[in-house]
Every structure is written in C-alpha cells, then in structure tokens.
Protein backbone atom coordinates (compact mmCIF):
# COMPACT_ATOMS: atom_id res chain seq x y z
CA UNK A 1 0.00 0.00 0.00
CA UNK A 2 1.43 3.28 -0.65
CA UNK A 3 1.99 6.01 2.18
CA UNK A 4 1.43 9.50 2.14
CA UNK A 5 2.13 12.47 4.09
CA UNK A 6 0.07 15.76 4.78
CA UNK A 7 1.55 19.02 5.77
CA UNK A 8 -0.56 22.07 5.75
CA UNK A 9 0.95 25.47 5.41
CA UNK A 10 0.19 28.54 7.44
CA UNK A 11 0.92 30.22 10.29
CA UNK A 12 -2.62 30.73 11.19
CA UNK A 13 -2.90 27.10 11.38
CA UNK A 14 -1.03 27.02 14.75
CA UNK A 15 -3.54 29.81 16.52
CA UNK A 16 -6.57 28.58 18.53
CA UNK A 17 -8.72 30.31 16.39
CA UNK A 18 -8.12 27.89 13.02
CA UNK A 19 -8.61 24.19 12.58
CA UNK A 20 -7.21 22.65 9.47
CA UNK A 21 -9.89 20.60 7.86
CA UNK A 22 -8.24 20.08 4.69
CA UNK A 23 -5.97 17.06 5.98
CA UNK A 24 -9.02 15.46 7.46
CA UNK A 25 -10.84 15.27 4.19
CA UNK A 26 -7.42 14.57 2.17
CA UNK A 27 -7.23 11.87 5.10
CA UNK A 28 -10.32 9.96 4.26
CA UNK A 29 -10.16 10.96 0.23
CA UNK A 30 -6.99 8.96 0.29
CA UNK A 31 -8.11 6.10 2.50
CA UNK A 32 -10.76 5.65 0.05
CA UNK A 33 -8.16 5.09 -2.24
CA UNK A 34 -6.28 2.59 -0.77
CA UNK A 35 -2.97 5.15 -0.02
CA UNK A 36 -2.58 5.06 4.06
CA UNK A 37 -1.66 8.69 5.70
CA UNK A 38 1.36 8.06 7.75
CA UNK A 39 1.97 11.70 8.79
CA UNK A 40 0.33 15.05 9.33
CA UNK A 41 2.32 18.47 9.84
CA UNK A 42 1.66 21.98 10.62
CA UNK A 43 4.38 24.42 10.13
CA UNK A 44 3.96 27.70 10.18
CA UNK A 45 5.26 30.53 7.35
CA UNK A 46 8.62 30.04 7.91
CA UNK A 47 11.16 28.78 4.97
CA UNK A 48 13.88 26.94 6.91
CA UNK A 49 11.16 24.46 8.94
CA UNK A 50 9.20 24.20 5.79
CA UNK A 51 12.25 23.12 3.65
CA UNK A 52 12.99 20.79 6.06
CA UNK A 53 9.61 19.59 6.33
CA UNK A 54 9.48 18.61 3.17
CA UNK A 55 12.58 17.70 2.46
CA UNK A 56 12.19 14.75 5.53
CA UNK A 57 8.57 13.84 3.88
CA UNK A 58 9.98 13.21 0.09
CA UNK A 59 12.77 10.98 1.93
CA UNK A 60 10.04 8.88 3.40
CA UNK A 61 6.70 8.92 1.94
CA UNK A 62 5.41 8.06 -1.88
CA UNK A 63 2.94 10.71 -1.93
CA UNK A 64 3.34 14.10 -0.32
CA UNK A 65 0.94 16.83 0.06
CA UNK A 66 0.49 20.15 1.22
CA UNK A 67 -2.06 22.59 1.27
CA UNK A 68 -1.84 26.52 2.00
CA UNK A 69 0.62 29.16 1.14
CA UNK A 70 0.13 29.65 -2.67
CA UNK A 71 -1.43 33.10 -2.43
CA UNK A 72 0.50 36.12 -3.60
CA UNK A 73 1.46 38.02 -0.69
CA UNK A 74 5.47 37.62 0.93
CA UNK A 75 4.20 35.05 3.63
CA UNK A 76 3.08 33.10 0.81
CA UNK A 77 5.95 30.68 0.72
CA UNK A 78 5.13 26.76 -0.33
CA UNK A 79 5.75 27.62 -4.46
CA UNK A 80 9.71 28.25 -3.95
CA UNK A 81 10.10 26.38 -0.87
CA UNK A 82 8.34 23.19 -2.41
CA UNK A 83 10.86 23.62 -5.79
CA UNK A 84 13.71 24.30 -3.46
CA UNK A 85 13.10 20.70 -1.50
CA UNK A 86 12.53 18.78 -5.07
CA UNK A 87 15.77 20.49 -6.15
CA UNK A 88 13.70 22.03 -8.94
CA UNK A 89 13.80 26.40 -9.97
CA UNK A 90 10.49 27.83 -10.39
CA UNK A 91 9.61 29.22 -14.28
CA UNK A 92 7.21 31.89 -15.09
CA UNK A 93 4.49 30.66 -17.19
CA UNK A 94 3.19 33.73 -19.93
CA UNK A 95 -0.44 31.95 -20.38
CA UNK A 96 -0.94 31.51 -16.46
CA UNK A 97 -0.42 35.30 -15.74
CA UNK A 98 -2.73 36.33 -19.26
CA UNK A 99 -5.26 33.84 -17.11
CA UNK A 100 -4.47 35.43 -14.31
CA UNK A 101 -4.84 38.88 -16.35
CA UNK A 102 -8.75 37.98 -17.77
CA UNK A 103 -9.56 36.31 -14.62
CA UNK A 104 -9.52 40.02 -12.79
CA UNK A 105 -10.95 41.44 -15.35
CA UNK A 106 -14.09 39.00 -15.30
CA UNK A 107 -14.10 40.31 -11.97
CA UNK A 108 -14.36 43.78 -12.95
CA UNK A 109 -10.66 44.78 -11.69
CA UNK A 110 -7.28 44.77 -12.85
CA UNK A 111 -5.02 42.49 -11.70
CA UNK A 112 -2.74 43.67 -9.13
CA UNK A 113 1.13 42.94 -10.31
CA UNK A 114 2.15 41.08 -7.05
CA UNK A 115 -0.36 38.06 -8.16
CA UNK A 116 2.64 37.50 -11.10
CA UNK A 117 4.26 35.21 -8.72
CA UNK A 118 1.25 33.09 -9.13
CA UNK A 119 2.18 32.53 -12.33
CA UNK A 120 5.30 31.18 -11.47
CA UNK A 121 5.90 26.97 -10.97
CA UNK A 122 7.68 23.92 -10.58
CA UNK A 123 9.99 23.26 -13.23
CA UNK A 124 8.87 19.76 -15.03
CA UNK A 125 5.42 19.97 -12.79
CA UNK A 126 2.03 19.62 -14.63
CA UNK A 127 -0.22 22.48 -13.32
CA UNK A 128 -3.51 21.66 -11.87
CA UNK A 129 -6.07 24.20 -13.14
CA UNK A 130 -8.31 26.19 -10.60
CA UNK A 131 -11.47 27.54 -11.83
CA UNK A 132 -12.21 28.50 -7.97
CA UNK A 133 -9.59 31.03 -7.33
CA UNK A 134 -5.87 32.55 -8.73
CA UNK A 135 -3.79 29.48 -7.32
CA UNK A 136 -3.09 26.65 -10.07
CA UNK A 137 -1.91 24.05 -8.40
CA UNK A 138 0.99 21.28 -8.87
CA UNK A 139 1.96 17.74 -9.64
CA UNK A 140 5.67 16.74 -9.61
CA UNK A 141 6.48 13.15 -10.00
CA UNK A 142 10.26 13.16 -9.03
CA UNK A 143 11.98 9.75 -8.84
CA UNK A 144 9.70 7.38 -7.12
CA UNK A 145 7.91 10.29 -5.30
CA UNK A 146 4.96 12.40 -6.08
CA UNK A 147 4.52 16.23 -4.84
CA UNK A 148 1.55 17.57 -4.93
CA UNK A 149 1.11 21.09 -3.95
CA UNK A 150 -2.60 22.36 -3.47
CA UNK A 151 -4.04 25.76 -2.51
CA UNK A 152 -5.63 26.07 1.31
CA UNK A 153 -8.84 27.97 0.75
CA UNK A 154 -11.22 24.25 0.79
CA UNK A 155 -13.49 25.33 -2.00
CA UNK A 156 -10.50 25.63 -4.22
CA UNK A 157 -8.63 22.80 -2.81
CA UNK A 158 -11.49 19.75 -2.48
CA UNK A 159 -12.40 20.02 -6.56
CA UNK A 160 -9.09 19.96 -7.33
CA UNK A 161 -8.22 16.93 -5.72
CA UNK A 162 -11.37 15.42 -6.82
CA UNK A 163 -10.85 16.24 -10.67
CA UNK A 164 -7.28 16.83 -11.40
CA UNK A 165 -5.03 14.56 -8.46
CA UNK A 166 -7.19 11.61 -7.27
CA UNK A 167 -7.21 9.85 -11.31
CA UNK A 168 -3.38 10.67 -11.33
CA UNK A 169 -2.15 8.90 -8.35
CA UNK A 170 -5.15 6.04 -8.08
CA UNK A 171 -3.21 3.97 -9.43
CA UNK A 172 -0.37 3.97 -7.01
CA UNK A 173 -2.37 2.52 -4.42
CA UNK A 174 -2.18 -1.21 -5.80
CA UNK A 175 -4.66 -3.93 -5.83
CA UNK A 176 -6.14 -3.08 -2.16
CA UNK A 177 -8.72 -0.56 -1.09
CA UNK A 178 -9.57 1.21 1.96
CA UNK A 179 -13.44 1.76 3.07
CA UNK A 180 -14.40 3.29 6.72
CA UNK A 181 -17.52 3.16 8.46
CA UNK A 182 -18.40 5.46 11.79
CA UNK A 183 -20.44 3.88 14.47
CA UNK A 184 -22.01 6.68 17.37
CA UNK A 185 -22.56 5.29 20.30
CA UNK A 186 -24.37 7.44 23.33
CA UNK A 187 -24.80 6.86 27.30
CA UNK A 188 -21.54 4.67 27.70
CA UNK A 189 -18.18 6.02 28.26
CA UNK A 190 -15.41 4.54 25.96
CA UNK A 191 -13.37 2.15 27.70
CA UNK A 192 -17.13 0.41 28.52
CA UNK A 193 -17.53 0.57 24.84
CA UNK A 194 -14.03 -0.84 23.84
CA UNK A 195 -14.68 -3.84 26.70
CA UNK A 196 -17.69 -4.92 25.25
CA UNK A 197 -16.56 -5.20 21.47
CA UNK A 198 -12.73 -5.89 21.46
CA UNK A 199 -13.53 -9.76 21.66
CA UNK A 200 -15.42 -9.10 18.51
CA UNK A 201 -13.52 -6.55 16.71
CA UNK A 202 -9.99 -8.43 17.32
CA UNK A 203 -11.32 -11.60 15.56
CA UNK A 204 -10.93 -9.11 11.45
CA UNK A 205 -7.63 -9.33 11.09
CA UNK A 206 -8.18 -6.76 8.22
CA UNK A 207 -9.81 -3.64 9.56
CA UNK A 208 -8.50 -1.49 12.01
CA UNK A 209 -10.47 -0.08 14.53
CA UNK A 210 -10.12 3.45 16.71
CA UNK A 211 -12.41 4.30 19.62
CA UNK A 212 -13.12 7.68 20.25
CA UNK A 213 -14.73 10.21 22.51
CA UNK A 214 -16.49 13.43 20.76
CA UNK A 215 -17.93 15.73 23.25
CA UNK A 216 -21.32 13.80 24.36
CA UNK A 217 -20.38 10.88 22.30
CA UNK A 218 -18.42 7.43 21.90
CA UNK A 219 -17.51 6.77 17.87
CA UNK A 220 -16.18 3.79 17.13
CA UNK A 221 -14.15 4.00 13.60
CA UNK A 222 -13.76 0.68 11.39
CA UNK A 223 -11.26 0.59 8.72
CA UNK A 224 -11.58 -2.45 6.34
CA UNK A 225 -8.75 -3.28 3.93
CA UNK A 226 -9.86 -5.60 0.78
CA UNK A 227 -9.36 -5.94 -2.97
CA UNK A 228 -12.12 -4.70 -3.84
CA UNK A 229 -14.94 -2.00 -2.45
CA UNK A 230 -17.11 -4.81 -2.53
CA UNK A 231 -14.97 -6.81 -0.26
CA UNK A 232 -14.33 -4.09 1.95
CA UNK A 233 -17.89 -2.97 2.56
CA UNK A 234 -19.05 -6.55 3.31
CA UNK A 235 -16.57 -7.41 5.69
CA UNK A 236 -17.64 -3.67 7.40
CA UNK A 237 -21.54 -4.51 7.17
CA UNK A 238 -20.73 -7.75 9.03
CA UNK A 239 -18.21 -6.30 11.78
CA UNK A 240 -21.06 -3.48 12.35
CA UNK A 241 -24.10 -5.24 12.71
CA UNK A 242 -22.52 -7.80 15.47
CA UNK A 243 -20.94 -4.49 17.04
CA UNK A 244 -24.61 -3.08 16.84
CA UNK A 245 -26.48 -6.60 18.55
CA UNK A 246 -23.39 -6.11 21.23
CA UNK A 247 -24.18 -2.69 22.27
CA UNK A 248 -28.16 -2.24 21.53
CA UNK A 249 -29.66 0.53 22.33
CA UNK A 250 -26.95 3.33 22.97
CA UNK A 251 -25.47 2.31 19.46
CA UNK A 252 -27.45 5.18 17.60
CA UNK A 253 -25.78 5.23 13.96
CA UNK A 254 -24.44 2.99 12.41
CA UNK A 255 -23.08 5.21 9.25
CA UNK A 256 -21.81 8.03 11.02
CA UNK A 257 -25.08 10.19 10.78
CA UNK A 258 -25.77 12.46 13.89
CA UNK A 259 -27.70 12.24 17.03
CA UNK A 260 -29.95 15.24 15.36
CA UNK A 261 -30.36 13.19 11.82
CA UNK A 262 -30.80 10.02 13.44
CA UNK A 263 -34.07 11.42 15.32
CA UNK A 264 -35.20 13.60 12.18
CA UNK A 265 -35.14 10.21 10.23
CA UNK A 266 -37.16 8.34 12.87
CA UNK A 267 -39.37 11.20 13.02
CA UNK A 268 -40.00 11.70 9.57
CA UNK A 269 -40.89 7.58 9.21
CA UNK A 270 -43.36 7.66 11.72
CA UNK A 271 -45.06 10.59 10.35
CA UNK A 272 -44.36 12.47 13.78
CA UNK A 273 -43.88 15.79 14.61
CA UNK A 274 -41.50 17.40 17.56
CA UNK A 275 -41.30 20.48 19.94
CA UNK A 276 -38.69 21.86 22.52
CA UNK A 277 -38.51 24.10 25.59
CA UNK A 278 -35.10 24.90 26.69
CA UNK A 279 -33.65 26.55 29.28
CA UNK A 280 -30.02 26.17 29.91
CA UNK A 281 -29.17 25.50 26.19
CA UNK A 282 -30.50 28.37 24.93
CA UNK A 283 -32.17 27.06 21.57
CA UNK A 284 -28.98 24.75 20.52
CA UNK A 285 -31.45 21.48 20.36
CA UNK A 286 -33.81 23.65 18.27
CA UNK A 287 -30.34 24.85 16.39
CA UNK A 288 -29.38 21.25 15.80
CA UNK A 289 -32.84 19.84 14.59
CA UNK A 290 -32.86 22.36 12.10
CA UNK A 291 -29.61 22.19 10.86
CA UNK A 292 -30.97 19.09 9.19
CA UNK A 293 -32.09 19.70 5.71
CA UNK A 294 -35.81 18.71 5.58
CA UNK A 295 -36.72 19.47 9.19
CA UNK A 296 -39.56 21.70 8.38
CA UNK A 297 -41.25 18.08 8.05
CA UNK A 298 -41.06 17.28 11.45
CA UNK A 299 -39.81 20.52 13.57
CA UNK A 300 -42.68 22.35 14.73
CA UNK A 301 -41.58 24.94 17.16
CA UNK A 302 -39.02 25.56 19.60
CA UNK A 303 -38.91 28.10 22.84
CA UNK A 304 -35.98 29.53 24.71
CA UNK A 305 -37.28 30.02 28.13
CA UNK A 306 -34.45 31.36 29.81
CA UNK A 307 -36.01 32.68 32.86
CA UNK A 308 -38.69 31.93 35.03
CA UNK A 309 -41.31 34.47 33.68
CA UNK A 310 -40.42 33.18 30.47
CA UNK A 311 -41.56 29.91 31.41
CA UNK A 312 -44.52 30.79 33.45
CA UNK A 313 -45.83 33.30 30.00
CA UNK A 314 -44.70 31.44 27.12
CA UNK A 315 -45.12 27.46 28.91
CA UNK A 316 -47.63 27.74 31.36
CA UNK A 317 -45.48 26.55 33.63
CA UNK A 318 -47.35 26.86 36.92
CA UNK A 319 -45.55 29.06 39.24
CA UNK A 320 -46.39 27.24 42.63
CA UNK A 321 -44.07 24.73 40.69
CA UNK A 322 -41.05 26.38 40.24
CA UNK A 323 -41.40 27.89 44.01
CA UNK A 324 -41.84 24.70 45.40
CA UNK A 325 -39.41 22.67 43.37
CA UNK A 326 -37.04 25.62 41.65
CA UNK A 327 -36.61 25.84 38.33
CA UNK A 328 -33.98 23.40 37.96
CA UNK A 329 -35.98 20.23 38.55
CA UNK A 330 -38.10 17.06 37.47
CA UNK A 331 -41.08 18.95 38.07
CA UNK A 332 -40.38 22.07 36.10
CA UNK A 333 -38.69 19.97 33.53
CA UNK A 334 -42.05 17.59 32.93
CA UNK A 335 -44.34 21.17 33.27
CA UNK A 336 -42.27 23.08 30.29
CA UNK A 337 -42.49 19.36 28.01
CA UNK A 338 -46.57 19.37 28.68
CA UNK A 339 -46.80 23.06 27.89
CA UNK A 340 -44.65 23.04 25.16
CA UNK A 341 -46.77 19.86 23.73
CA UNK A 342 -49.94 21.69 24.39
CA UNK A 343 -48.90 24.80 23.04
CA UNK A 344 -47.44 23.76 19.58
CA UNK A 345 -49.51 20.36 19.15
CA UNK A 346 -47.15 17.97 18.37
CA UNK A 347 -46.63 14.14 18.81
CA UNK A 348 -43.42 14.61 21.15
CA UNK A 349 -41.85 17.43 22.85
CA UNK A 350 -38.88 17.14 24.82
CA UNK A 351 -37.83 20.45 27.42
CA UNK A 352 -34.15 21.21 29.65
CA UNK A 353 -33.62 22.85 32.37
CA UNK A 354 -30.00 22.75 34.20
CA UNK A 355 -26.97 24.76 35.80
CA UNK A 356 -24.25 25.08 33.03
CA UNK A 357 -22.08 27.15 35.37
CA UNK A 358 -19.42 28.41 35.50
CA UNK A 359 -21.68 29.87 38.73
CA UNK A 360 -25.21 28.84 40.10
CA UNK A 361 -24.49 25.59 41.68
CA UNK A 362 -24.63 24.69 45.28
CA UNK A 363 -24.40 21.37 47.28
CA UNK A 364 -27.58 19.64 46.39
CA UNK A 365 -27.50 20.64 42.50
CA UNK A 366 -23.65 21.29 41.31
CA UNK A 367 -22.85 23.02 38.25
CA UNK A 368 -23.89 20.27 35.59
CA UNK A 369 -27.22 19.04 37.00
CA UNK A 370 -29.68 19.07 33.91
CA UNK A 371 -32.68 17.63 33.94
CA UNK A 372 -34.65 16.48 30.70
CA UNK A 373 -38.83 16.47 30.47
CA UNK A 374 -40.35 14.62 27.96
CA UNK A 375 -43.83 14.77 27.10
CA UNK A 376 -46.31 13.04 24.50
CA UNK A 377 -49.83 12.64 24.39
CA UNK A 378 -50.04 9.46 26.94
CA UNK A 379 -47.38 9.98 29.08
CA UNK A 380 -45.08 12.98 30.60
CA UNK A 381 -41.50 12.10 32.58
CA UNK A 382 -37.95 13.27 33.43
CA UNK A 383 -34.87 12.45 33.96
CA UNK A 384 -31.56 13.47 36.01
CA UNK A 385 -28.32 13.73 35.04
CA UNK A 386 -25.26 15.43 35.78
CA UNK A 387 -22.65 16.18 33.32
CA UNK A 388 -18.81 17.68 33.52
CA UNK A 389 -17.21 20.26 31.63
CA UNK A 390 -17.16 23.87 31.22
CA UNK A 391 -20.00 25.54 30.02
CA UNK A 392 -20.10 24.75 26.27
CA UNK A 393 -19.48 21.61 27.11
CA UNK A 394 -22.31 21.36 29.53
CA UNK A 395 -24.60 22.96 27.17
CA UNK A 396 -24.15 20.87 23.87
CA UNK A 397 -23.96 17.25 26.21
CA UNK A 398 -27.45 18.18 27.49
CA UNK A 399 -28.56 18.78 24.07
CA UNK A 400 -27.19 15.55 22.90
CA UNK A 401 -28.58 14.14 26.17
CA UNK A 402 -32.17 15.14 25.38
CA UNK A 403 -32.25 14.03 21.80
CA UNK A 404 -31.19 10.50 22.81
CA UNK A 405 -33.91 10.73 25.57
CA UNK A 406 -36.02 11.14 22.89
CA UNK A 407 -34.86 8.83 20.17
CA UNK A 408 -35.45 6.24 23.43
CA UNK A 409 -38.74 7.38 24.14
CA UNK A 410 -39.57 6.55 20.31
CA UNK A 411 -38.11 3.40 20.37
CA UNK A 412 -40.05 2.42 23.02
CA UNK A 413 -43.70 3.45 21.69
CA UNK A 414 -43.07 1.59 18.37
C-alpha cells in the first residue's frame, strides 16, 4: 500500500482560532483510495522548517501533500520552498499570468502585479487548473515520489483533488482498497464501549479499529482493507451489525449520521412531529434539529425560556411549581415538556432545564445538574443527570442528552 504524508501550510494554522480541515478530508479521500496517511504536519510561514519539512517527507513517503501558502502576498511561501526541496527552480508561465490577467478582469478589476508570482511553478510539474480562485496548483512526479502542492482555501482545494489529483495517483495505491464506516454510540463512556466489542472486533484481522470520545459521544471508527470495495464494505456490514447486537440501544448510527439526523429520520418515518422548551441550552437542540435539511417536516416549534417568567408566559409553567421545586428540577422539567406539547400540538416534545455554570451551583445541585422532560400525548417524565465540563461543554452534552432521551422514548412506543 502506498503512504502518504500531509503538511498544511500557514501560520494561522497554529492559533486557537483555526482548525485545518483540509488534511481530514485529504485523510479519508486517500483512504478511500487505498494510499494510508502516515503523517500530518503543521508548520507555520517560515522557509527553513518548511524546507525541512518537506525535504524529511519526500525521503520517506510516496505521496506528499500540502495545502496553503500559494497566495500572492510575501508570507506566501510553499511555491519556492516546495521547488527548493525537489531540487527544482520555479519558471514563469506567460499563459498563467494572461489567465491570471482575464480572470480580474471577469471580476471587474485589474489584476494587481504582485499576483505575477502566481504565475510562477515547478519546473517539469504539470499544473492543476483552478477555476475557484488565482492558485493553479501542482503535480511533480520526481523519482519514485509524487509532490503535490494544493491551494488552502477548501473550495479551491477539495475540486481539485477530486478532478485533477485523485485519477493521477489512483493507481499507485495497488490492488487493495480502503473503506471506513463510523459507528455513534451514546450513554456509555469509551473504555465500557471498547470492553464490550474488542472480543469481537480483534477476531478481522483486516480492519483497524479506533475508539473515540467526541464531546457527548463514543464513535467507534472501522477501517476495512480488501481488494475490492465490494470486499471491503461486506466485511464492514458484518463487523457493524454484530458491534450493533453487542451494544443495543446506545449504538445510535451505524453510518456516522448524527444524534440530530438520526431522530429527524425516525421522526420523519413515523409521520411524527417534535417540539422543545429549553432553558439552559438556549435554543442549541432547536439549532441542531434544524440544521438538518428537511426538518420543516417534522420541527414544529421551539422556545428559549431562559427565565422563570419566560416559562410561566410562554409554557404555562405553573408558578407554585417552580417555588416549590425551583426551576432546575423534574417537576419544572415535565411542566415546560406538557406546555410546550400543548402549546405547539405535536406528537413529542422534549424540554431542559439545568446549571451550566461556571456559577449557580450549590451542594444539592452542582454546576452540571440538567434535567430532561419529555412529554407526548399518553405519558409525561424526566430524567436526572449530571454532566462535567465547562460551560459549552455542559450545554451541547445536554442537548445531545435530550435528543437521545427522545430517540429512546420513540423506540419504546413503536
């Protein structure tokens, strides 16, 4: 199987504020393939660390990437620091800068003159068109090694790879492919998860498997290695479905969909409809429902009742019960599911209330203590449960908690 090698350019890559997605998705584009990622880098805009960088990665992998760093401006350093590690000089190409030239024009601008140096690459590379943006990028096959060099923005980057990179080097994978499936587990913690599969998933010799925790979830990722897709995907289907009799219930997807799509599918085959009432997460359950394209079939109507006038007006909430109980409670909880359900006439509603800190706990009911109401048209309940993290975390976990309270409440009124 041939290895690759990712390294994404940019210094803004190393500040909290940016992820890079683009080796993720180069991650699972190649898997796909059947080319295994052996390394990831980040290095920032500076020429000696990226020459070495790249340098070490054409010493040890077949295929090397990177992504970032082909815009025009001085920071904008992969083009000569990509030749310089192939031992290549960079050549000014006349029909990329007239491209270049019409390109800004189509724009209804001229082009500035720094973007020449976009029109300057890889001696002996082919050039990888960009109808996206002003960044071609490049493919230099030198020796037994293969440079790629892609731009960073993703809507440039992801057709490129797509149309112009993934039918060159295809065929350098061999005869065997790579196919992944994501399993999301919710309500057990992952070494419970790993306990109660490893006996199972140790006996496929050819797929790999990673457990790992997500915020308010357990995924459990299956790589299967075959000849074919065919192969692959059988062997996966198998491995899955005794992972999913295993686990039962808290095994939610079994294709990587989300908590949110999971219950929008289940609603939308039962013909059902759904309501919420939150408190402490502020409308994200409402967020995350409709975040799902085609949720206007089943999503009805959502309130943020953040305090408790708000929940008295808009829920009827009786106010005797959040006096006697407070509004952090099973009682509360149940009251703003039933008034929600009465109110917006739906076949489900499901309502939070909790502390998600950082202040606002005490002794009896910490920071974390979220309860979840659930109410239909034959029965109302609640449950308890108390969560850790900061405050985002608190807040998305009891959104993720109430969904799958709800997805179980379905299940059980088949």
């Amino acid at each position: 199987m041939a290895s690759a090698e990712i390294i994404a350019v940019g210094s803004e890559l190393l500040t909290p504020e940016k992820t890079d997605t683009n080796s993720l998705w180069l991650t699972e584009k190649l898997n796909e393939t059947g080319i295994e990622v052996m390394l990831k880098t980040i290095v920032g805009d500076d020429e000696p660390r990226l020459l070495e960088t790249i340098q070490d990665a054409l010493k040890r992998s077949d295929i090397v990437i990177t992504t970032g760093g082909l815009g025009p401006t001085e920071d904008d350093i992969t083009r000569q620091i990509a030749a310089k590690a192939a031992g290549r000089q960079l050549v000014f190409r006349d029909d990329l800068e007239a491209d270049l030239r019409d390109r800004f024009k189509r724009w209804g601008r001229e082009m500035p003159e720094i973007n020449k140096r976009q029109a300057y690459i890889i001696e002996g590379c082919d050039v990888l068109p960009n109808p996206n943006g002003s960044a071609v990028g490049m493919l230099l096959e030198t020796g037994d090694r293969t440079l790629i060099v892609l731009p960073g923005p993703p809507r440039e980057m992801k057709p490129m790879f797509e149309n112009s990179v993934l039918p060159r080097i295809s065929g350098l994978a061999g005869t065997m492919v790579v196919r992944r499936r994501i399993l999301r587990v919710s309500g057990l913690g992952e070494s419970a998860v790993d306990s109660a599969i490893a006996p199972i998933y140790n006996e496929y010799k050819t797929v790999r498997t990673a457990i790992l925790f997500n915020k308010a979830e357990v995924e459990i990722h299956l790589y299967s290695r075959a000849e074919t897709s065919g192969a692959a995907e059988a062997v996966l289907g198998e491995l899955a479905g005794r992972i999913a009799d295993e686990l039962g219930t808290p095994l939610f997807s079994d294709n990587g969909d989300t908590m949110e799509q999971i219950v929008g599918q289940m609603l939308t085959r039962r013909g059902e409809t759904v309501s919420v009432a939150e408190s402490c997460t502020g409308g994200l359950i409402a967020k995350r429902l409709t975040d799902v394209p085609g949720s206007s079939q089943y999503f009805v109507e959502g309130a943020a009742t953040y305090s408790n006038e708000a929940k008295i007006r808009t829920l009827g909430v009786p106010r005797v019960t959040i006096e006697a109980h407070g509004a952090v409670s099973a009682e509360t909880a149940e009251a703003m599911a039933e008034g929600m359900l009465k109110k917006a006439g739906t076949d489900h509603s499901v309502a939070v209330t909790g502390i998600a800190g950082p202040d606002g706990g005490t002794d009896e009911k910490p920071v974390g203590t979220v309860f979840i109401g659930y109410a239909s048209p034959t029965v109302t309940k609640s449950v308890k449960i108390v969560l850790p993290g900061d405050r985002y975390l608190i807040r998305w976990r009891a959104s993720q908690a109430a969904l799958d309270y709800l997805r179980r409440q379905m299940l059980k009124s088949k």
